[in-house]
N, C-alpha and C. Protein backbone atom coordinates (compact mmCIF):
# COMPACT_ATOMS: atom_id res chain seq x y z
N UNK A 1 2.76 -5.30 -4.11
CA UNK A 1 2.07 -4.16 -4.67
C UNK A 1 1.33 -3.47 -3.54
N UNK A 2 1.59 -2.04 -3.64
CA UNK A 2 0.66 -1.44 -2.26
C UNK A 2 -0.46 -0.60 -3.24
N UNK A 3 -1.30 -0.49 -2.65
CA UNK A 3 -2.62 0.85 -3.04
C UNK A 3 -2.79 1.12 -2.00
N UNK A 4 -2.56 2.61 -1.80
CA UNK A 4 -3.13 3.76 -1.03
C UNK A 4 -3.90 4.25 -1.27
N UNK A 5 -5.65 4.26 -0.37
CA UNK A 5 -6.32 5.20 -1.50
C UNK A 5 -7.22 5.44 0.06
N UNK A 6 -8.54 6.70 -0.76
CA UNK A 6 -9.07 6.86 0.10
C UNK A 6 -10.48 6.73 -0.30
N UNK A 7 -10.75 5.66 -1.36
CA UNK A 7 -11.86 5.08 -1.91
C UNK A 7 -11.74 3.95 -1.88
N UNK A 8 -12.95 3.13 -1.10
CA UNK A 8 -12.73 1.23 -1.26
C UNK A 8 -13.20 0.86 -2.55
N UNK A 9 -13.72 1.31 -3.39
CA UNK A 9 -14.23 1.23 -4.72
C UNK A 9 -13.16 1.51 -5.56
N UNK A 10 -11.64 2.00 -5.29
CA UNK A 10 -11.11 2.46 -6.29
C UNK A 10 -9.99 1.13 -6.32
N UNK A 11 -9.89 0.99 -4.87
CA UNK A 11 -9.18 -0.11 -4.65
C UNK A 11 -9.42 -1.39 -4.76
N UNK A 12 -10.56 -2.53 -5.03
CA UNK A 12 -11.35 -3.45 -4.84
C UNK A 12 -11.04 -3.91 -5.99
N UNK A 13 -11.29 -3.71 -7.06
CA UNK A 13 -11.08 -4.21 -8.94
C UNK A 13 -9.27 -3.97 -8.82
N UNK A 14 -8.66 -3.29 -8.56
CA UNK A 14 -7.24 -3.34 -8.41
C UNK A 14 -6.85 -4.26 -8.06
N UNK A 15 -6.50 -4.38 -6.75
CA UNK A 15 -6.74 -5.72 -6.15
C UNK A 15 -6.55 -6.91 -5.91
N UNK A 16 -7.96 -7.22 -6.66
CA UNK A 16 -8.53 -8.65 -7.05
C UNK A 16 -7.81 -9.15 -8.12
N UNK A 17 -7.51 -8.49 -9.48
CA UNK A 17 -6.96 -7.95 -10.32
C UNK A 17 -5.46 -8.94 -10.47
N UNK A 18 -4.59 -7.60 -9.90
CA UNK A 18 -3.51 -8.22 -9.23
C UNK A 18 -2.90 -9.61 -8.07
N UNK A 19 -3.84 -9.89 -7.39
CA UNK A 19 -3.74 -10.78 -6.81
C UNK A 19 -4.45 -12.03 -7.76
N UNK A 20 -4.69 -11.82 -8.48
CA UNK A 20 -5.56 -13.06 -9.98
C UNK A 20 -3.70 -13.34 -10.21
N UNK A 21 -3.04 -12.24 -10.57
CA UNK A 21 -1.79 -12.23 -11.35
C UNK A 21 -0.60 -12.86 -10.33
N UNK A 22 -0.88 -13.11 -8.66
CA UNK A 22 -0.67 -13.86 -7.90
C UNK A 22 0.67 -12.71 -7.34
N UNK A 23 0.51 -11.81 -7.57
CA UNK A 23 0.90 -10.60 -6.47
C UNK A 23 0.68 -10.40 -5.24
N UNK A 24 1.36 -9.89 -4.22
CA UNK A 24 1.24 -9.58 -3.28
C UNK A 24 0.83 -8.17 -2.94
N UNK A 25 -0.38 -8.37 -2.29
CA UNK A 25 -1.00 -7.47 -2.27
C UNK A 25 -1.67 -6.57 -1.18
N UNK A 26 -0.98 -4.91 -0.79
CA UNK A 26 -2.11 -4.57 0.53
C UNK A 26 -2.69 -3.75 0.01
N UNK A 27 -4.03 -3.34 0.49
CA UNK A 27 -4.65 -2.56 0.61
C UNK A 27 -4.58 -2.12 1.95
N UNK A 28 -4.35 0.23 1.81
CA UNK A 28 -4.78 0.49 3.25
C UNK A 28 -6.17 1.67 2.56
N UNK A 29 -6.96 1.55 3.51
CA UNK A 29 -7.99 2.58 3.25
C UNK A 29 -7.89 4.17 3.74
N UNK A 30 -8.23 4.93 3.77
CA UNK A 30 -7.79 6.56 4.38
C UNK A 30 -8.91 7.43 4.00
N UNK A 31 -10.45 7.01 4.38
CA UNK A 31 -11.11 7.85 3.87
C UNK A 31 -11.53 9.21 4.49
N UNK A 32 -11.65 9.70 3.31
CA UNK A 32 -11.60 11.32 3.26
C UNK A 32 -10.13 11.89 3.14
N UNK A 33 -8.93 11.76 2.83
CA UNK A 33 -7.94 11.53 3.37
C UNK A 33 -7.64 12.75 1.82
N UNK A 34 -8.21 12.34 0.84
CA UNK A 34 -7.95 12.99 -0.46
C UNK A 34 -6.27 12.74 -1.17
N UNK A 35 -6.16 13.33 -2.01
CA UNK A 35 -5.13 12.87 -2.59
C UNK A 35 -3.53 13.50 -2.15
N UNK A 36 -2.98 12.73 -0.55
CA UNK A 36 -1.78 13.27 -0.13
C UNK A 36 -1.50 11.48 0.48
N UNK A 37 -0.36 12.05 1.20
CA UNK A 37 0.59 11.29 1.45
C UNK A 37 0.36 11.23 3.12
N UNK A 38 0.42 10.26 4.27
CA UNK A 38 0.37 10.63 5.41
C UNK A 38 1.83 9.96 5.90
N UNK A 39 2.12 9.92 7.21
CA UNK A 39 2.84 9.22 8.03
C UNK A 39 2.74 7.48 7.96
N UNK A 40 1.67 7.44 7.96
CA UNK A 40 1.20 5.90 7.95
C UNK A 40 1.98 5.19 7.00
N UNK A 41 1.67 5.90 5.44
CA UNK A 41 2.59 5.52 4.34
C UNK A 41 3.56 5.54 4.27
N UNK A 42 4.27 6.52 4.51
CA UNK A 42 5.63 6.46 4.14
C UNK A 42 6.81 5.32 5.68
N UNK A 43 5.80 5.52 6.26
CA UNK A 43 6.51 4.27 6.99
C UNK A 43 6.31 2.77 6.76
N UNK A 44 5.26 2.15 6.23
CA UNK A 44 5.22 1.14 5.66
C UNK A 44 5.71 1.08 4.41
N UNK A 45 6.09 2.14 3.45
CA UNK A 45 6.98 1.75 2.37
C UNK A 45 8.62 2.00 3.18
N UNK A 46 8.86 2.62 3.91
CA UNK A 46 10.08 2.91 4.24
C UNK A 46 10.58 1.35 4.74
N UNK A 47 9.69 0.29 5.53
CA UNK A 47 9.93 -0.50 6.07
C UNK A 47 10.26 -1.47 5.44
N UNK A 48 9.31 -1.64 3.70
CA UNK A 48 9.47 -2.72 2.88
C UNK A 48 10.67 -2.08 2.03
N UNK A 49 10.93 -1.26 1.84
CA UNK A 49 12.60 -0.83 1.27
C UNK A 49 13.49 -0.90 2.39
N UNK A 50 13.46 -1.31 3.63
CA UNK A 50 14.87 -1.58 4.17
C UNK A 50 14.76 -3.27 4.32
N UNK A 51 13.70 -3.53 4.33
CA UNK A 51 13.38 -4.91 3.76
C UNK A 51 14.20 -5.79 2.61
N UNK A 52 13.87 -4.85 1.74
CA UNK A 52 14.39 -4.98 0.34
C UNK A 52 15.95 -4.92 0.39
N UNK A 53 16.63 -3.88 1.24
CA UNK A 53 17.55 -3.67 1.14
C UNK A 53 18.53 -4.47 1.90
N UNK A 54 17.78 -4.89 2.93
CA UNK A 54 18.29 -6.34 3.89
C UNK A 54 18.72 -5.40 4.83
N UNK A 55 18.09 -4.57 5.25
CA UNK A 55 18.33 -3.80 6.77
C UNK A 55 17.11 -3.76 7.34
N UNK A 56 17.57 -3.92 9.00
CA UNK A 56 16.62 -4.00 9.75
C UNK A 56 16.03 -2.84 10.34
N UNK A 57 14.61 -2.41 10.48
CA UNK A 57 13.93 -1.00 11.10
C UNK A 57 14.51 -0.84 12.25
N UNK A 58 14.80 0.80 12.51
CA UNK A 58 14.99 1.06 13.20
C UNK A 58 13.88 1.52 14.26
């Protein structure tokens, strides 16, 4: 499970939450960052879908 956020308060009860439910879990923080998408993200999901897919990063 990933959360992207740019509140540690929004993310913290999430979380804990989920990882109770014995999920795997990151948190990245981005504050002030507001509600978009950066580089950062889409390469760490890009990485766990070729992961997934059983291909290695290029």
């Amino acid at each position: 499970m990933l959360i992207f956020t740019s509140r540690k308060s929004a993310s913290t009860g999430s979380a804990e939450l989920l990882r109770h439910m014995d999920a795997d879990v990151t948190v990245r923080l981005y504050p002030g960052m507001g509600h978009l998408v950066n580089e950062d993200e889409i390469a760490f999901v890009r990485e766990i879908m070729q992961t997934v897919a059983g291909k290695k990063s290029e």
